[in-house]
C-alpha atoms as a PDB file:
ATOM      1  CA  UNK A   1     241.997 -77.582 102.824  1.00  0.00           C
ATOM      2  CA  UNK A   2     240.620 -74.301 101.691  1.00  0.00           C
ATOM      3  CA  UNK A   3     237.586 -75.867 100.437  1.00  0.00           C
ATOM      4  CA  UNK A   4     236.715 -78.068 103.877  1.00  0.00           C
ATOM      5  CA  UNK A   5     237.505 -75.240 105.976  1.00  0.00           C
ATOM      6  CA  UNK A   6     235.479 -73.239 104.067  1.00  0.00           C
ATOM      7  CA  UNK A   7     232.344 -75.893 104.762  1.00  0.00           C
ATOM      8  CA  UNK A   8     233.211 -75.898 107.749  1.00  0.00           C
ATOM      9  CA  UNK A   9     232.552 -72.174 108.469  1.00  0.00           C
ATOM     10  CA  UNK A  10     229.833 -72.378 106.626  1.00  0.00           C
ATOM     11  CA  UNK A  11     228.339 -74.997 108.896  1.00  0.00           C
ATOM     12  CA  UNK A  12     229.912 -73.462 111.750  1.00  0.00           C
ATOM     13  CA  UNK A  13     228.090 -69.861 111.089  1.00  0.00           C
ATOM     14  CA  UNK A  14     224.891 -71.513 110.047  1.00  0.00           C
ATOM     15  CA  UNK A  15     224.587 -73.563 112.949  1.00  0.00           C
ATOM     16  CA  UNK A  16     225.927 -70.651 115.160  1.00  0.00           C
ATOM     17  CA  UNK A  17     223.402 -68.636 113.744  1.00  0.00           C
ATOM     18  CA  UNK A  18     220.244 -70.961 114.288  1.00  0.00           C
ATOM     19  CA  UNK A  19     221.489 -72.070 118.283  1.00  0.00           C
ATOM     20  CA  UNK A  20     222.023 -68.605 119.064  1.00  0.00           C
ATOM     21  CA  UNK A  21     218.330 -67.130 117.887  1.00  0.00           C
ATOM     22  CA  UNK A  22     216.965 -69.909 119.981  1.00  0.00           C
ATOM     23  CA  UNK A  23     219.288 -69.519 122.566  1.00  0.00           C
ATOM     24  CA  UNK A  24     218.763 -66.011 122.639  1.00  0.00           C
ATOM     25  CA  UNK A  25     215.225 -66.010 122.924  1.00  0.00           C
ATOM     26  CA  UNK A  26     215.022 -68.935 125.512  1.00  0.00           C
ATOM     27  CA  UNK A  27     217.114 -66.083 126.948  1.00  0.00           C
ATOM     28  CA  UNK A  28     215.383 -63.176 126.556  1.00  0.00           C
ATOM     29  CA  UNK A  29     212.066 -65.098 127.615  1.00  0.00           C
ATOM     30  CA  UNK A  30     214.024 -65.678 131.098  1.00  0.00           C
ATOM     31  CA  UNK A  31     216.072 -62.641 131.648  1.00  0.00           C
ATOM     32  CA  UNK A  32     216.165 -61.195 134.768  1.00  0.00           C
ATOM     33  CA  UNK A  33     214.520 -58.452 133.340  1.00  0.00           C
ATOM     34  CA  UNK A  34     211.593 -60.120 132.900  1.00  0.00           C
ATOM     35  CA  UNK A  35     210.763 -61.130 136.056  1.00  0.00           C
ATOM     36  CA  UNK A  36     211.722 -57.741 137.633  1.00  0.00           C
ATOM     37  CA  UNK A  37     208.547 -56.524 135.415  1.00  0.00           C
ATOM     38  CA  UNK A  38     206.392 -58.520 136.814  1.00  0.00           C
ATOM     39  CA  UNK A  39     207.217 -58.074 140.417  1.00  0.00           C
ATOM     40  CA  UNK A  40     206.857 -54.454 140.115  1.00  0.00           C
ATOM     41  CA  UNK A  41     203.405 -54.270 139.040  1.00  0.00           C
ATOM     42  CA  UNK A  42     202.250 -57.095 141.917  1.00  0.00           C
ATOM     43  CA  UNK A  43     204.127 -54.573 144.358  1.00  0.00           C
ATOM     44  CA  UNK A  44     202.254 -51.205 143.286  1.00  0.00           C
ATOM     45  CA  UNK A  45     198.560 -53.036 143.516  1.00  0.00           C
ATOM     46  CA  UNK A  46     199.616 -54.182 147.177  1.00  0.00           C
ATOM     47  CA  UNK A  47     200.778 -50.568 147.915  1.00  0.00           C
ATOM     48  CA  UNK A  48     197.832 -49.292 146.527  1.00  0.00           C
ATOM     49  CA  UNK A  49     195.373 -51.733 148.374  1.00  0.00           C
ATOM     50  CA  UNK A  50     197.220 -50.759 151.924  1.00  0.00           C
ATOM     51  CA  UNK A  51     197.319 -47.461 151.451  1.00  0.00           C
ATOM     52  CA  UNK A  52     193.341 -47.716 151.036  1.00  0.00           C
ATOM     53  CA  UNK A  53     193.308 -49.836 153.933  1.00  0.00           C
ATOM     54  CA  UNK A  54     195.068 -47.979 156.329  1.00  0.00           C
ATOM     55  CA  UNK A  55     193.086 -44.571 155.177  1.00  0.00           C
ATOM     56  CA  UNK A  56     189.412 -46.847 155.953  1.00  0.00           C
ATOM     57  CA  UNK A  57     191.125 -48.009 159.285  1.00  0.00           C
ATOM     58  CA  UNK A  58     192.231 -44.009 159.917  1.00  0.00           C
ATOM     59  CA  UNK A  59     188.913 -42.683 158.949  1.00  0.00           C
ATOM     60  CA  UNK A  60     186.665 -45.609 161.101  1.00  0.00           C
ATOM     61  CA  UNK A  61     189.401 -44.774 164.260  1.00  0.00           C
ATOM     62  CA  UNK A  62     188.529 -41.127 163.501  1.00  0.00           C
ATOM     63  CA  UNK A  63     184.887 -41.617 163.148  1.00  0.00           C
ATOM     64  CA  UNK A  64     184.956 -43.575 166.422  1.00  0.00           C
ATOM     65  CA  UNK A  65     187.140 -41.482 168.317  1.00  0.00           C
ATOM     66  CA  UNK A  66     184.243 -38.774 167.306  1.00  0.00           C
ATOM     67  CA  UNK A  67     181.178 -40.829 168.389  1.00  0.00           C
ATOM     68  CA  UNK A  68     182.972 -41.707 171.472  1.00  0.00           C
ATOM     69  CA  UNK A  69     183.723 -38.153 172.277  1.00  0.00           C
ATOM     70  CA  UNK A  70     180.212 -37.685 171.686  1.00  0.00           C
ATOM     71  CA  UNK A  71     178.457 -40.846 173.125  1.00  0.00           C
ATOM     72  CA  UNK A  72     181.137 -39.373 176.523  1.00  0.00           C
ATOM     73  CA  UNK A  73     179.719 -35.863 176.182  1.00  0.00           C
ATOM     74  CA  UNK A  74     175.963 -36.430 176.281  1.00  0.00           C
ATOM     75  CA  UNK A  75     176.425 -39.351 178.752  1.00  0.00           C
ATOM     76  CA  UNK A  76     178.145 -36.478 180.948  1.00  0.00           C
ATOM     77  CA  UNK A  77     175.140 -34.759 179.789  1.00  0.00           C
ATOM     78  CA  UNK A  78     172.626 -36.985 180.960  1.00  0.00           C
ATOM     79  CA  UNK A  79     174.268 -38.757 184.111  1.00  0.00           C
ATOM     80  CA  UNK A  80     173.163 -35.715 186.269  1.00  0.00           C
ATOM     81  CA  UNK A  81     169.383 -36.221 184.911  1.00  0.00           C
ATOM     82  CA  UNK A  82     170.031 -39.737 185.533  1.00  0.00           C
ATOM     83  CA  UNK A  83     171.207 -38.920 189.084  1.00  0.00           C
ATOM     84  CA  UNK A  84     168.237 -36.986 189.793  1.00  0.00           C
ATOM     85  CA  UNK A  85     165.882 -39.859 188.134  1.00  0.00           C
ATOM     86  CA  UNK A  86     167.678 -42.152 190.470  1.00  0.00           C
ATOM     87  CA  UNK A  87     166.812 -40.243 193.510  1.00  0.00           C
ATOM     88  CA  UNK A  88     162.976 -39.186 192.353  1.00  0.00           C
ATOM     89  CA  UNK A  89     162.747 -43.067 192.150  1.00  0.00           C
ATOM     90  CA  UNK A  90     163.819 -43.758 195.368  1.00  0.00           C
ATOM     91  CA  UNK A  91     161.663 -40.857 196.836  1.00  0.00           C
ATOM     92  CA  UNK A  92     158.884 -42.231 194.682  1.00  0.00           C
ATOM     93  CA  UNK A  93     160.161 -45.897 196.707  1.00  0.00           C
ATOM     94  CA  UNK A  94     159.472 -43.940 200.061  1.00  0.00           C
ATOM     95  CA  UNK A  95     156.725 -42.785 199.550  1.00  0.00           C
ATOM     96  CA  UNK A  96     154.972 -45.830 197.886  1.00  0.00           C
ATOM     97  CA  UNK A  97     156.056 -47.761 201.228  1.00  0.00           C
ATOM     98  CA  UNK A  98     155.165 -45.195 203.547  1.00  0.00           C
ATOM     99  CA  UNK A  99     151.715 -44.757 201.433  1.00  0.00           C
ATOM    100  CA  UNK A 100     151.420 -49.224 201.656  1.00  0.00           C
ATOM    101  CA  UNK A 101     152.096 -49.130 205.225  1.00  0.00           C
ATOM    102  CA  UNK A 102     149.742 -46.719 206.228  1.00  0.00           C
ATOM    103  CA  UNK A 103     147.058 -48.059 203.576  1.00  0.00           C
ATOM    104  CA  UNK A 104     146.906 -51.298 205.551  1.00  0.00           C
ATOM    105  CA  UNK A 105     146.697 -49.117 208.770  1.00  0.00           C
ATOM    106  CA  UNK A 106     143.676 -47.628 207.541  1.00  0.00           C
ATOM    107  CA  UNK A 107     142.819 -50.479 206.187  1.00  0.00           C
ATOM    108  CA  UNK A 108     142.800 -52.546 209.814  1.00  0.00           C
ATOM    109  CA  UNK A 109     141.323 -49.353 211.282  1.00  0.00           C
ATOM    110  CA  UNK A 110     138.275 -49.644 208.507  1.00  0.00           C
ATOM    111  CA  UNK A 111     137.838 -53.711 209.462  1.00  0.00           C
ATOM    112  CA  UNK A 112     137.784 -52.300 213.068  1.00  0.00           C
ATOM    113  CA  UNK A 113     135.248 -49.852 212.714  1.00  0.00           C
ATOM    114  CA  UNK A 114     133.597 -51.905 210.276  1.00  0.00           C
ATOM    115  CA  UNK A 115     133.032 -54.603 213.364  1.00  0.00           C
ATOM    116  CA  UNK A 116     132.223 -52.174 215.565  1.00  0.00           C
ATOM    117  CA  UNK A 117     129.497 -50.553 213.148  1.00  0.00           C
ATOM    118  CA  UNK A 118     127.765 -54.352 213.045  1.00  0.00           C
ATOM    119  CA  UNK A 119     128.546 -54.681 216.260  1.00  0.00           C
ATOM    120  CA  UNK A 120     126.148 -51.238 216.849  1.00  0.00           C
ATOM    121  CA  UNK A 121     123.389 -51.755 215.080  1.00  0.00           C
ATOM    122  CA  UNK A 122     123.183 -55.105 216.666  1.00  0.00           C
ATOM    123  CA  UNK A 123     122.640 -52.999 219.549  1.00  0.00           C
ATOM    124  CA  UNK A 124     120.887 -50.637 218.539  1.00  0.00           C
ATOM    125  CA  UNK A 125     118.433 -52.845 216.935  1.00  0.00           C
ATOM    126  CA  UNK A 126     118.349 -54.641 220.450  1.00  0.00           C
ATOM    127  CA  UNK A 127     117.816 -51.237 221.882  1.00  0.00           C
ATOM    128  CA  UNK A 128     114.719 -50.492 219.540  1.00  0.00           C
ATOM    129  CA  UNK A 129     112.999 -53.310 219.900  1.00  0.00           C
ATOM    130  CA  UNK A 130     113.532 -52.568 224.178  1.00  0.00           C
ATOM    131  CA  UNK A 131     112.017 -48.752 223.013  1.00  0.00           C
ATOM    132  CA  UNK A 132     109.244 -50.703 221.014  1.00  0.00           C
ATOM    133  CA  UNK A 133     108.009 -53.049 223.816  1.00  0.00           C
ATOM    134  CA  UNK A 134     108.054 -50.197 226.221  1.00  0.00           C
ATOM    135  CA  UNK A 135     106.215 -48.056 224.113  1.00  0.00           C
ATOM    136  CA  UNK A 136     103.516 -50.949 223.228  1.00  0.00           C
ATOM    137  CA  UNK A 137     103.406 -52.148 227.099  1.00  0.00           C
ATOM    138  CA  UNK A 138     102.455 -48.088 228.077  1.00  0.00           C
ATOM    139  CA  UNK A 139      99.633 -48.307 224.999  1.00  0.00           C
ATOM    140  CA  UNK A 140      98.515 -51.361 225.633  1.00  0.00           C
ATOM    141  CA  UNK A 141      94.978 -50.119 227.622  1.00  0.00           C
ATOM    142  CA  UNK A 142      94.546 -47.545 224.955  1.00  0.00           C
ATOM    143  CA  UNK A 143      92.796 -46.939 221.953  1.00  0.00           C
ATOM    144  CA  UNK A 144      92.530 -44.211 219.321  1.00  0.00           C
ATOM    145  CA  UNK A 145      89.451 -42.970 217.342  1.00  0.00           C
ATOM    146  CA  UNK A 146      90.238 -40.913 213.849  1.00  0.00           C
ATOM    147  CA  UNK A 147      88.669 -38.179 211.673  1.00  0.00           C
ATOM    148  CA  UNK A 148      86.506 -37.087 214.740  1.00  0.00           C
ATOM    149  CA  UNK A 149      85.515 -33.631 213.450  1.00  0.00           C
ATOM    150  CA  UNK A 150      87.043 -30.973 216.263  1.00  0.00           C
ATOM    151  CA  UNK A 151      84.173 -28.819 218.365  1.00  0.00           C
ATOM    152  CA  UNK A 152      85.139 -25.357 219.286  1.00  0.00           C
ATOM    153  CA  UNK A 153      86.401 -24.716 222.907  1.00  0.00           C
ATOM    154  CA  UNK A 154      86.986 -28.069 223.311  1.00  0.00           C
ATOM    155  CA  UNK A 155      87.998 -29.702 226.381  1.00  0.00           C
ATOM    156  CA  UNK A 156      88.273 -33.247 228.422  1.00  0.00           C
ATOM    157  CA  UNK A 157      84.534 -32.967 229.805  1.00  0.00           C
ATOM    158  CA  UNK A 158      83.819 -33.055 225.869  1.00  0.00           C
ATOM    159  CA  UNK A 159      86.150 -35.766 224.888  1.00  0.00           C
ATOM    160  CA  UNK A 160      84.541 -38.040 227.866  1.00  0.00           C
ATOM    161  CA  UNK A 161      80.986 -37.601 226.424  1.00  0.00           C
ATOM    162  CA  UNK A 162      81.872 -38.373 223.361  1.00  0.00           C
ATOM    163  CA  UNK A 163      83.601 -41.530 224.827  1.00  0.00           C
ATOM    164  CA  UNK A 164      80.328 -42.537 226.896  1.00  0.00           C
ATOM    165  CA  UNK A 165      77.793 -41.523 223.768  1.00  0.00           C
ATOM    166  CA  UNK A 166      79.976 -43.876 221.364  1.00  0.00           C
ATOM    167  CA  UNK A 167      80.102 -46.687 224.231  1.00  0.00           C
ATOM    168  CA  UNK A 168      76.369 -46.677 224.750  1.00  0.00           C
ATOM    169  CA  UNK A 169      75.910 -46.896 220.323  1.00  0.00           C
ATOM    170  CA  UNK A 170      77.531 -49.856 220.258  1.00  0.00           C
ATOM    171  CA  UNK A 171      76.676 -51.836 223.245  1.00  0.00           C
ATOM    172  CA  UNK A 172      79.605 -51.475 225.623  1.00  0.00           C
ATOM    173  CA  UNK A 173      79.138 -48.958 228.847  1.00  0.00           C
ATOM    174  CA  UNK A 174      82.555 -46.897 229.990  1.00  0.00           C
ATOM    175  CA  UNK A 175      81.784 -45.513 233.099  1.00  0.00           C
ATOM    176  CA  UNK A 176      84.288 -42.109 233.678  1.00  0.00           C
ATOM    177  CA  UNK A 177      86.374 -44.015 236.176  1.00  0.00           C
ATOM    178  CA  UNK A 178      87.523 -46.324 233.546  1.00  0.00           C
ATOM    179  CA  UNK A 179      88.891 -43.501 231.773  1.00  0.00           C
ATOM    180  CA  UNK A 180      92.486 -42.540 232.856  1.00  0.00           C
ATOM    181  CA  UNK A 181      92.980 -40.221 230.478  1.00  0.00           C
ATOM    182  CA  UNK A 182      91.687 -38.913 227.056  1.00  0.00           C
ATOM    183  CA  UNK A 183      93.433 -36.251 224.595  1.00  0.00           C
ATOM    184  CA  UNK A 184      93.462 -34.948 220.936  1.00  0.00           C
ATOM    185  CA  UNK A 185      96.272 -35.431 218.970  1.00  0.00           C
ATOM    186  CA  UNK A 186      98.471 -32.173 218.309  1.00  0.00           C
ATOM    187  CA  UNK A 187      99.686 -31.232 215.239  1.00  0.00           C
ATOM    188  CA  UNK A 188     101.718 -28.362 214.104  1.00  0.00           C
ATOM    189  CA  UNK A 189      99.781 -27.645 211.070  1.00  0.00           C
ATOM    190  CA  UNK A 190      96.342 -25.370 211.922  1.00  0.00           C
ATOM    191  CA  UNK A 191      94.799 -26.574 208.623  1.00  0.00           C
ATOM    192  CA  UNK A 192      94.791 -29.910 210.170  1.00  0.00           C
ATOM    193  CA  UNK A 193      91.530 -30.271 212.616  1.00  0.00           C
ATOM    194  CA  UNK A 194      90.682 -33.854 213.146  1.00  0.00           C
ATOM    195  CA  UNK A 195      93.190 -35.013 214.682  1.00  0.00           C
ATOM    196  CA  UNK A 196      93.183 -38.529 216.344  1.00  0.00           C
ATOM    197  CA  UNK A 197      91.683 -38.656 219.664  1.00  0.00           C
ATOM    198  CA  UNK A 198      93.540 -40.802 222.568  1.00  0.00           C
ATOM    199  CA  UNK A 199      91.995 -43.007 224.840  1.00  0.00           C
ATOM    200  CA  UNK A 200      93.916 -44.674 227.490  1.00  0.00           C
ATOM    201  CA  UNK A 201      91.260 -47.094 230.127  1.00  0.00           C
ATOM    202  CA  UNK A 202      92.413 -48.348 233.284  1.00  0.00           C
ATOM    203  CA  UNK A 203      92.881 -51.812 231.933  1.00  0.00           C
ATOM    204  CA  UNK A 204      93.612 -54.172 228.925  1.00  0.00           C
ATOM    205  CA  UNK A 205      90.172 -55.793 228.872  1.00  0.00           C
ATOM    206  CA  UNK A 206      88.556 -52.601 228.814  1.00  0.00           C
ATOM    207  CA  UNK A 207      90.398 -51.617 225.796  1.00  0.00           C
ATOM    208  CA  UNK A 208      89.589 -54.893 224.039  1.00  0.00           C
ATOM    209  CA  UNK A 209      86.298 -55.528 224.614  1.00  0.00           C
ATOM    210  CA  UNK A 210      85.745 -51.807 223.039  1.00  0.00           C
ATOM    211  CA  UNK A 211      87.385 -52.463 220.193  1.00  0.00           C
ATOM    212  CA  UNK A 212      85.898 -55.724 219.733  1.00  0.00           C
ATOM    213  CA  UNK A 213      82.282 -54.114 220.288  1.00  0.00           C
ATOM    214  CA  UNK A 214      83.143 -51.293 217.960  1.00  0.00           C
ATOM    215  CA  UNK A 215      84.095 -54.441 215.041  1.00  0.00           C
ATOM    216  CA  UNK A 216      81.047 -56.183 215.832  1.00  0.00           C
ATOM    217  CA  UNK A 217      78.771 -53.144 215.473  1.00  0.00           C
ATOM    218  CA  UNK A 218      80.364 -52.299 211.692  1.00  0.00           C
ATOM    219  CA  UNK A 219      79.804 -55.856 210.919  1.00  0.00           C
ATOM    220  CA  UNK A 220      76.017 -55.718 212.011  1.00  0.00           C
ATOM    221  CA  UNK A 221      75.067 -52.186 210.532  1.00  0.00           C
ATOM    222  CA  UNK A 222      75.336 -50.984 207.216  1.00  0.00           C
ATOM    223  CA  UNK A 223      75.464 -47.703 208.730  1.00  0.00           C
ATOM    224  CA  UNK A 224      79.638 -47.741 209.811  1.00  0.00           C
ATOM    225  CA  UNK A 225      80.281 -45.621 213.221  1.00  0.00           C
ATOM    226  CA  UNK A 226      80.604 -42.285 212.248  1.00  0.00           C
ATOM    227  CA  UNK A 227      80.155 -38.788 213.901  1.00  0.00           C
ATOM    228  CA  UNK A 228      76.640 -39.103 215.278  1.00  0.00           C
ATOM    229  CA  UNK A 229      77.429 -41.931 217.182  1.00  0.00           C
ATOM    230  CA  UNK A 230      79.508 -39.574 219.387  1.00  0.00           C
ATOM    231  CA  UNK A 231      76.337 -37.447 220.045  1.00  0.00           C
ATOM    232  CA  UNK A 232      77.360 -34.639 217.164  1.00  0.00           C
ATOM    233  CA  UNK A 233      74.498 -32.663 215.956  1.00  0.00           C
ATOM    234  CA  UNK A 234      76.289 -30.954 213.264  1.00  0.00           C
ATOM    235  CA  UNK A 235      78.708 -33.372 210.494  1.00  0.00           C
ATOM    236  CA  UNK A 236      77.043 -36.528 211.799  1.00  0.00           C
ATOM    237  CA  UNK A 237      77.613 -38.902 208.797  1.00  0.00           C
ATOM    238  CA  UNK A 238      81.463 -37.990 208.895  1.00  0.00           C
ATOM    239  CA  UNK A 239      83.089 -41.695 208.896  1.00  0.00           C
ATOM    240  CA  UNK A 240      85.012 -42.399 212.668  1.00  0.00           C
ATOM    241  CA  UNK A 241      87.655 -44.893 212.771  1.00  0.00           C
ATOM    242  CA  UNK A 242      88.377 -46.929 216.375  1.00  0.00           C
ATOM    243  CA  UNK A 243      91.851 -49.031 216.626  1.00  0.00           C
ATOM    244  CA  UNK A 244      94.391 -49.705 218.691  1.00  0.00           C
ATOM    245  CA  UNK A 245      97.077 -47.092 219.568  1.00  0.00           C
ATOM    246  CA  UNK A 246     100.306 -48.235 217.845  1.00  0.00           C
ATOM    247  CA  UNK A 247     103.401 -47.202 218.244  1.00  0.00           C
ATOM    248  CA  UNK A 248     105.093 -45.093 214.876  1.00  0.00           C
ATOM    249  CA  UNK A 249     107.086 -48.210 213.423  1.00  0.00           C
ATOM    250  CA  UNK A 250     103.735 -50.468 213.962  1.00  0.00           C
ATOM    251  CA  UNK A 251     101.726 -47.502 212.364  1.00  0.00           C
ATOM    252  CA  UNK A 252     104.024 -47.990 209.572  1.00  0.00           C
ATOM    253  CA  UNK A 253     104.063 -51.779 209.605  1.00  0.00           C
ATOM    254  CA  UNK A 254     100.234 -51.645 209.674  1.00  0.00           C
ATOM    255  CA  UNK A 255      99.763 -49.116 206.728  1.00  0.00           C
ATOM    256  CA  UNK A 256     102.593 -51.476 204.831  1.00  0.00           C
ATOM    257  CA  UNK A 257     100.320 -54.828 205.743  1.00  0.00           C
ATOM    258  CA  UNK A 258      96.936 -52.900 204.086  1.00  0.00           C
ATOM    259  CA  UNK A 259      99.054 -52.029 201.167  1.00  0.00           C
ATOM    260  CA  UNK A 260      99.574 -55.698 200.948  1.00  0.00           C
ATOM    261  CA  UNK A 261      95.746 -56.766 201.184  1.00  0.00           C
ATOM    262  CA  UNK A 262      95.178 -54.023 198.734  1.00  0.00           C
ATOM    263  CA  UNK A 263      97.136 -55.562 195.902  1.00  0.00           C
ATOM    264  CA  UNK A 264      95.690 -58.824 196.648  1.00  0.00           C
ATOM    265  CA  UNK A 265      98.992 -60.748 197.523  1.00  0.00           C
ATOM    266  CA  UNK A 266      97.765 -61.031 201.190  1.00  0.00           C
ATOM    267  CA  UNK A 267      93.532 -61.516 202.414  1.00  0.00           C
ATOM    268  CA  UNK A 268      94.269 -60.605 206.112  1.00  0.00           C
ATOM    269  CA  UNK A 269      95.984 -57.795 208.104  1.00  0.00           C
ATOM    270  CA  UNK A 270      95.195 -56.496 211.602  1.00  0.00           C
ATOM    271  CA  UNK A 271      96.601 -55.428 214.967  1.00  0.00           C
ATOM    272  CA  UNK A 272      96.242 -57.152 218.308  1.00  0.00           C
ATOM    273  CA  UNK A 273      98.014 -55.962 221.318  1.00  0.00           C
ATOM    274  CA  UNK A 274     100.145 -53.312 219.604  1.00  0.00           C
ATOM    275  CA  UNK A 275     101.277 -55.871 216.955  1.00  0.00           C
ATOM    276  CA  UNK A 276     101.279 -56.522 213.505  1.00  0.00           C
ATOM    277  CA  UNK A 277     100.045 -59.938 211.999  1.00  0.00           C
ATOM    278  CA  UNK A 278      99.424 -60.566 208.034  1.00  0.00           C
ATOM    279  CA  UNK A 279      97.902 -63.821 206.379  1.00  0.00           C
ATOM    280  CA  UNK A 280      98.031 -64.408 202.840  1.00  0.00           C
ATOM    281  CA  UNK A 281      94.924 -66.684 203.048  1.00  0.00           C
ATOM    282  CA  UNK A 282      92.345 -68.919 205.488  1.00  0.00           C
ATOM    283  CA  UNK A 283      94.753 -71.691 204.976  1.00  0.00           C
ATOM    284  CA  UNK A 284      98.223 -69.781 205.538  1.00  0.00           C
ATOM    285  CA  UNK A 285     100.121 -69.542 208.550  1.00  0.00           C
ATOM    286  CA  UNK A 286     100.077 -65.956 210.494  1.00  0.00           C
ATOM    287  CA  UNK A 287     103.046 -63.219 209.889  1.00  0.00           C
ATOM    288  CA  UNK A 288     104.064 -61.034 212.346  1.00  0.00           C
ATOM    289  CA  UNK A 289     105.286 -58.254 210.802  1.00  0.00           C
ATOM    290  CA  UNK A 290     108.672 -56.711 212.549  1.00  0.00           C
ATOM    291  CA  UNK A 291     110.243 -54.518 210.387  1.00  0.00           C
ATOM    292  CA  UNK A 292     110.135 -52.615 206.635  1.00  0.00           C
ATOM    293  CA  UNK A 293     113.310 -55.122 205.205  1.00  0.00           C
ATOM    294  CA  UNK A 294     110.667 -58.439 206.136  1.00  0.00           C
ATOM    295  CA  UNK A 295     108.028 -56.190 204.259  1.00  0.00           C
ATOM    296  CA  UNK A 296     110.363 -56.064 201.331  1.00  0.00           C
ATOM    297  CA  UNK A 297     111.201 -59.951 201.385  1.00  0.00           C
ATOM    298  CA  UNK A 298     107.371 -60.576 201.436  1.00  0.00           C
ATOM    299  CA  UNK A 299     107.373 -58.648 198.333  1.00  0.00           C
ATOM    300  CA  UNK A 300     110.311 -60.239 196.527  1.00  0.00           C
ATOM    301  CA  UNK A 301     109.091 -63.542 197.229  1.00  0.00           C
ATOM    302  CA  UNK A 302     105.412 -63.043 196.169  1.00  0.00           C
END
């Protein structure tokens, strides 16, 4: 009895000893302690993180609440400036309309004035050329003779003999009744003396067939008319010149028309009947010269 019982504690305490350290481990492994431990530390990390969190979040609602406050304080700042930029634009508005609108009323005013410029030089053009014929109709039965050297004293009775000692050189008698009038040109300047002297006859045919004698005799002589052939015994070779008495603008156009002979674009120019004519050559038509600008287009075209 002893001796079993005795085994039997034995076995009893050895196996009591080995279940229990397992036991107790397995237990100690999952105590409640254990797990506590754990939990704790998870819990502090999560504080730790939200605390952070909500001191970012604090300091972003603080940093906004102080841009806002700022962003509201220079906006009250500026909305008066903005005010006043509103209304300078909407002046500026005004007066850009107001300006537009009274642009295209000067600008309809201009067209106007514009057509009624054309519509005055048409007129006035129509009004020289009215001037012009009158002018040439009232010369028409005159003629002028240049560089005739002045005589002292001189007078009408003086002009007429020269007249009648010139028309008896060159073949063509002018009795003093044929002469309605006769004149030197005046001229302001003194230093000027030989002026141009005017001859106005009682008709047209008189005043051509002098000039055409006075042509004809240049053609003939070597000799060209000159001062002698008005009965002057003093300066007698000074060179006369007999045309037709033109008008200003055909004095112009004629000086023009030699200007064109001279540089050998044109053969021809001469006068007839207070007018103008050009011909660039025996087989060319005849040009009537009217005006300067048709002088010009000659010239462009050449």
């Amino acid at each position: 009895m002893n001796t079993q019982s005795g085994s039997i504690d034995v076995n009893l305490n050895k196996s009591l000893s080995e279940s229990n350290l397992t036991v107790n481990s397995q237990k100690e492994n999952k105590s409640p302690s254990a797990f506590v431990s754990t939990r704790n530390k998870r819990k502090r990390v999560n504080e730790e993180f939200s605390t952070e969190l909500t001191a970012f979040k604090e300091e972003i609602k603080q940093l906004l609440v102080v841009m806002t406050s700022k962003n509201e304080e220079e906006l009250r700042k500026i909305t008066p400036t903005l005010v006043d930029i509103q209304q300078s634009n909407r002046n500026i508005e005004n007066s850009i309309a107001f300006l537009t609108a009274q642009n295209e009323e000067y600008k309809k005013k201009i067209e106007e004035l514009e057509a009624q410029a054309r519509e005055d030089r048409k007129n006035i053009t129509i009004l020289e050329e009215k001037i012009e014929d009158l002018q040439r109709n009232a010369r028409k039965a005159s003629f002028e003779i240049k560089n005739v050297p002045k005589k002292e004293n001189e007078n009408k009775e003086d002009l007429i003999e020269m007249i009648k000692c010139l028309s008896k050189s060159i073949g063509c008698d002018v009795s003093r009744k044929e002469i309605r009038d006769i004149y030197r040109v005046r001229t302001k300047k003194e230093s000027v003396r030989n002026t141009p002297i005017i001859v106005e006859t009682t008709t047209t045919l008189i005043k051509n067939d002098f000039l055409k004698m006075c042509k004809a005799f240049n053609i003939k002589h070597k000799s060209k008319l000159c001062a002698k052939h008005l009965g002057f015994r003093t300066s007698e070779d000074t060179p006369i010149f007999v045309s037709e008495n033109l008008t200003a603008k055909s004095s112009r156009l004629h000086f023009l028309g030699r200007e064109l002979v001279k540089s050998r674009r044109y053969k021809y120019c001469w006068t007839a009947y207070g007018k103008v004519y050009l011909r660039r050559d025996d087989n060319s038509p005849v040009i009537i010269l009217r005006d300067e600008m048709q002088v010009q287009n000659l010239l462009q075209h050449d």
